[in-house]
PDB file of N, CA and C in Angstrom:
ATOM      1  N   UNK A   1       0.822  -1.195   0.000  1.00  0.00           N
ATOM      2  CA  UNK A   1       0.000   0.000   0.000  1.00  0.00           C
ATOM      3  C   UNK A   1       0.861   1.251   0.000  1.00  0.00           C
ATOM      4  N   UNK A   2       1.491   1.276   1.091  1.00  0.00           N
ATOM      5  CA  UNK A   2       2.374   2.896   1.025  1.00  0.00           C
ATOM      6  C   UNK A   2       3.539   2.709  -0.057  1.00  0.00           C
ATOM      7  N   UNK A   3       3.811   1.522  -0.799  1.00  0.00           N
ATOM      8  CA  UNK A   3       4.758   1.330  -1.733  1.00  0.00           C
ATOM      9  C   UNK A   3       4.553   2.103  -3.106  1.00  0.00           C
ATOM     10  N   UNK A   4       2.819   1.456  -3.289  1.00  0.00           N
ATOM     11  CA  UNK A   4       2.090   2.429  -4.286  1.00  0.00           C
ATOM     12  C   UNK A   4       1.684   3.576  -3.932  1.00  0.00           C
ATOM     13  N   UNK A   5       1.284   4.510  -3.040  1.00  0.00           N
ATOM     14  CA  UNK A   5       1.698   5.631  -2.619  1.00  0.00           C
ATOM     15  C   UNK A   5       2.636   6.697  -2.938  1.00  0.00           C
ATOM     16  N   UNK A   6       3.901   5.697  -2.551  1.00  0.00           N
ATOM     17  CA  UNK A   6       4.913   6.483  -2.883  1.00  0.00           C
ATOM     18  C   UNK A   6       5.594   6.638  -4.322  1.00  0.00           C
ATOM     19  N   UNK A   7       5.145   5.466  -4.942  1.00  0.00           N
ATOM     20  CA  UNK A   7       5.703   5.510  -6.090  1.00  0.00           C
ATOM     21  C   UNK A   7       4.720   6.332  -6.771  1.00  0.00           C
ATOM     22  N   UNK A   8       3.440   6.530  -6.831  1.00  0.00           N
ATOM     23  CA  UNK A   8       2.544   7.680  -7.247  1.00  0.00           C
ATOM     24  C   UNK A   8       3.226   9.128  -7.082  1.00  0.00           C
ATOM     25  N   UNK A   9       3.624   9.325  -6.174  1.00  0.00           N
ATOM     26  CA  UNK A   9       4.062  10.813  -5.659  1.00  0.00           C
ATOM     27  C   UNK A   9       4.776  10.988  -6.312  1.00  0.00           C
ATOM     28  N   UNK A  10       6.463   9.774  -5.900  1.00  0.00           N
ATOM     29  CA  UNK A  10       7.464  10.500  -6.957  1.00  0.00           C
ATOM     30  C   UNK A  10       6.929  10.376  -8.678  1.00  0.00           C
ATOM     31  N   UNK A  11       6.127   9.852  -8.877  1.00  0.00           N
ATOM     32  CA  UNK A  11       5.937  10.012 -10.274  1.00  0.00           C
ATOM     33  C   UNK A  11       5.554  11.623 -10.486  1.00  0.00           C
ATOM     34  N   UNK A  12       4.451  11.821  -9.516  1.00  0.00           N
ATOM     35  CA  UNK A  12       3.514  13.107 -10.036  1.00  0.00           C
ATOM     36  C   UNK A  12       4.840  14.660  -9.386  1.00  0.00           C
ATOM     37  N   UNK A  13       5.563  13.841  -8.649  1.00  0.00           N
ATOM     38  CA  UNK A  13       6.772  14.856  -8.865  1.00  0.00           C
ATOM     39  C   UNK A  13       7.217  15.235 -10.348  1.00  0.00           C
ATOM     40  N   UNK A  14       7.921  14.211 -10.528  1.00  0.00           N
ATOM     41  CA  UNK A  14       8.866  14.077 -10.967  1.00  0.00           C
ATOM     42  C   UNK A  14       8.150  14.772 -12.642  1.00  0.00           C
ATOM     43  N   UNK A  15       6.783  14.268 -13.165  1.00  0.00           N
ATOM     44  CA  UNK A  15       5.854  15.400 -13.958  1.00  0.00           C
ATOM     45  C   UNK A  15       5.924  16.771 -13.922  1.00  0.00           C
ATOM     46  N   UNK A  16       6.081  17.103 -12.437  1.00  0.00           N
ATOM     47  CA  UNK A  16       5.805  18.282 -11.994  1.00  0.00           C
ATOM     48  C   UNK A  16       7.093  18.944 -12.363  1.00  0.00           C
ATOM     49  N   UNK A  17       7.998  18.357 -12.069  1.00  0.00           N
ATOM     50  CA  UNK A  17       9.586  19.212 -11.953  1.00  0.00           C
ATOM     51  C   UNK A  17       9.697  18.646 -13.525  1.00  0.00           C
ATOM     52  N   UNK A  18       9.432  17.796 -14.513  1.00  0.00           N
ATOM     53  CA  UNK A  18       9.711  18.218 -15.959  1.00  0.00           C
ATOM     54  C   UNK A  18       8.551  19.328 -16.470  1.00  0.00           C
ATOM     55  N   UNK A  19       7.483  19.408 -16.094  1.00  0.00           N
ATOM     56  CA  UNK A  19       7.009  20.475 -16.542  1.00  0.00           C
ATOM     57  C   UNK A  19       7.603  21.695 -16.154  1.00  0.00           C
ATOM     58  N   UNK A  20       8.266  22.057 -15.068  1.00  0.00           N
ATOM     59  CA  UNK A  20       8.551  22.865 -14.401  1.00  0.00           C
ATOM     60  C   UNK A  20      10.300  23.490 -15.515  1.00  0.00           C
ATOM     61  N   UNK A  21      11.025  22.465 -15.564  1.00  0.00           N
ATOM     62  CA  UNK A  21      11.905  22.663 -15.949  1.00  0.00           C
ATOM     63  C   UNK A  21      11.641  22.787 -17.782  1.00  0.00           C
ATOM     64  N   UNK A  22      10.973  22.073 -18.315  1.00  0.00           N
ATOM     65  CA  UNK A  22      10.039  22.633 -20.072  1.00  0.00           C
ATOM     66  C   UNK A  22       9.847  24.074 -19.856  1.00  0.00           C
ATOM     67  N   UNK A  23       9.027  24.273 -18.715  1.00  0.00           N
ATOM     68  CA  UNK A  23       8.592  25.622 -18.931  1.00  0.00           C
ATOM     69  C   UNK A  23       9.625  26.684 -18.860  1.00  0.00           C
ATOM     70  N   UNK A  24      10.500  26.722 -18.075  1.00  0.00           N
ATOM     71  CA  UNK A  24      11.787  27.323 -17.564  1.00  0.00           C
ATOM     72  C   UNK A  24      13.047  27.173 -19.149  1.00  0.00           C
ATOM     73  N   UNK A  25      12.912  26.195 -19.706  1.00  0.00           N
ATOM     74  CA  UNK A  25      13.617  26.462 -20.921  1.00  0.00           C
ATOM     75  C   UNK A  25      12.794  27.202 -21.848  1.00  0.00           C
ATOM     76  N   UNK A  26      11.367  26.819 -22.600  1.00  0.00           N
ATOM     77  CA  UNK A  26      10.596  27.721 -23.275  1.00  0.00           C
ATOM     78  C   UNK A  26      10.776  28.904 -22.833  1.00  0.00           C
ATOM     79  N   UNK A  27      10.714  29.820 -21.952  1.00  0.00           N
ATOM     80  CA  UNK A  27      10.679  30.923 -21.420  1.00  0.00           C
ATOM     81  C   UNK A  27      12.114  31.831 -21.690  1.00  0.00           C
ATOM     82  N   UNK A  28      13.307  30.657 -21.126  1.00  0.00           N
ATOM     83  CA  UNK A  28      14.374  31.203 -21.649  1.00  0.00           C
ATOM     84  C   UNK A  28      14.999  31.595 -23.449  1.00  0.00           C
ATOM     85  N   UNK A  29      14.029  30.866 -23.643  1.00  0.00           N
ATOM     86  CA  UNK A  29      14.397  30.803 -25.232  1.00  0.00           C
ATOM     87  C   UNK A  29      13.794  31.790 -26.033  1.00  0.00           C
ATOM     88  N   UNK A  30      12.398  32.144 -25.272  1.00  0.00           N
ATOM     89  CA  UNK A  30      11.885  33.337 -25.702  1.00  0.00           C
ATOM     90  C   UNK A  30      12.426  34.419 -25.443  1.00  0.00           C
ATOM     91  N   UNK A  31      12.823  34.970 -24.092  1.00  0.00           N
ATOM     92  CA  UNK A  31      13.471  35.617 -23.652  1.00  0.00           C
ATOM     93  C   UNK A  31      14.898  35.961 -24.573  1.00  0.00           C
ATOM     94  N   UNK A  32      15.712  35.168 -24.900  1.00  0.00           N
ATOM     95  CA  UNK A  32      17.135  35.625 -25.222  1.00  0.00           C
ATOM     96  C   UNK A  32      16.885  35.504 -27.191  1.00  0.00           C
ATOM     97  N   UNK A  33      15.457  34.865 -27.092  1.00  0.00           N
ATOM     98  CA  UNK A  33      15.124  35.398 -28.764  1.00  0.00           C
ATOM     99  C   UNK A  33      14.440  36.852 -28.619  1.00  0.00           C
ATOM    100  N   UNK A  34      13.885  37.499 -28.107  1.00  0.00           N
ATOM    101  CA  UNK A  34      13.343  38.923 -27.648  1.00  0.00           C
ATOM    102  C   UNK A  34      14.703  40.072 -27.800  1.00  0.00           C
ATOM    103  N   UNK A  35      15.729  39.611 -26.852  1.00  0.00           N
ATOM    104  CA  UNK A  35      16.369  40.294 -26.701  1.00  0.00           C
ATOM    105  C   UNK A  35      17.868  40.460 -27.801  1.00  0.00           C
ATOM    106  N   UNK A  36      17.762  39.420 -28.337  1.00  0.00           N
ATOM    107  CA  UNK A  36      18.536  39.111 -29.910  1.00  0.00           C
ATOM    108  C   UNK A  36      17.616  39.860 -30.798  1.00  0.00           C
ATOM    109  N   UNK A  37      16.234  39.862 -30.935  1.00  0.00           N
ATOM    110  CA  UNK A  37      16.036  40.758 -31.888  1.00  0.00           C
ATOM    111  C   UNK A  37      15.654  41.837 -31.822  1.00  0.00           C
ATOM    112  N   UNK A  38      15.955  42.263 -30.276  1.00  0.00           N
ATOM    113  CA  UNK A  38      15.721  43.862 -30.644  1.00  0.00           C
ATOM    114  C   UNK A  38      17.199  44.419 -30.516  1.00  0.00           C
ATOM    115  N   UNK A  39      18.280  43.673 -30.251  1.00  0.00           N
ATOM    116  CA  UNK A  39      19.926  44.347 -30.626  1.00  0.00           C
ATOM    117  C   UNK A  39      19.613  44.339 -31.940  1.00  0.00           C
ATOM    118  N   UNK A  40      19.641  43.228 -32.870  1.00  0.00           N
ATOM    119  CA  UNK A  40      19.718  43.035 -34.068  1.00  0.00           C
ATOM    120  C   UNK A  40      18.741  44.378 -34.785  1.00  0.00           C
ATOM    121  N   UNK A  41      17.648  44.823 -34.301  1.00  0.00           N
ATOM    122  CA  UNK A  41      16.839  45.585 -34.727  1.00  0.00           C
ATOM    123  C   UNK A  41      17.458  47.183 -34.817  1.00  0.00           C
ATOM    124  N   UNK A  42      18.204  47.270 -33.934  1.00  0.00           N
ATOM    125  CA  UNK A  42      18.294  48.588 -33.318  1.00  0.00           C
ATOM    126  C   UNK A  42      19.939  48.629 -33.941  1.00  0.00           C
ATOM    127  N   UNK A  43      20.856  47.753 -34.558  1.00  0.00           N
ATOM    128  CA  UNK A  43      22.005  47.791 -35.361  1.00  0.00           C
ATOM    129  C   UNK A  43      21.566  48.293 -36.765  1.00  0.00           C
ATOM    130  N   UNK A  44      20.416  47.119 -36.969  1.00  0.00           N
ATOM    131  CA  UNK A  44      19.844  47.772 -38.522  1.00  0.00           C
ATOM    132  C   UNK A  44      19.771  49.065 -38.501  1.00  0.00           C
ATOM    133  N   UNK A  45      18.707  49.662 -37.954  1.00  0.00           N
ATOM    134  CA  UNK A  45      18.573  50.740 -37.774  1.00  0.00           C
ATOM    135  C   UNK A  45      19.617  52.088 -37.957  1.00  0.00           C
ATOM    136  N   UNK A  46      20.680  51.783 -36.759  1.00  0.00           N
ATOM    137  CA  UNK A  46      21.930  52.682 -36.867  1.00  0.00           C
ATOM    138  C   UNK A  46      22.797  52.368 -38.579  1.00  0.00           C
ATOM    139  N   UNK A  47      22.507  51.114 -38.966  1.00  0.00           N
ATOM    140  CA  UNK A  47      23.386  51.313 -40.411  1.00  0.00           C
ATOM    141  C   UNK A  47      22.664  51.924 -41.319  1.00  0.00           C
ATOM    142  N   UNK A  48      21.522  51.946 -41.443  1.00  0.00           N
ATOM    143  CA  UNK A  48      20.674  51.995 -42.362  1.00  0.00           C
ATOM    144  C   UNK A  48      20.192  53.996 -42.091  1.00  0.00           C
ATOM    145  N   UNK A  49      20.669  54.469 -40.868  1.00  0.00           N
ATOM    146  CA  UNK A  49      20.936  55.976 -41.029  1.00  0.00           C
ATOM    147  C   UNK A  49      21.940  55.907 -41.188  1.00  0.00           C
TER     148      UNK A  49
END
């Protein structure tokens, strides 16, 4: 009984902390794509005056 218990938990952990850590990369990836294209944006800009 508490064997299946426990092995439930760490499962619905262990879900929890890969969703957790998916979300934490998506986020970063948006993030350092945001900020790549507004350098990139704002170089154009200065060559192109």
């Amino acid at each position: 009984m508490f064997k299946i218990i426990y092995i439930r938990e760490i499962q619905h952990w262990l879900h929890s902390l890969r969703f957790k850590v998916s979300f934490t990369i998506v986020l970063a990836v948006f993030i350092i794509g945001t900020i790549s294209f507004i350098v990139t944006t704002k170089q154009e800009r200065t060559n192109y005056n």
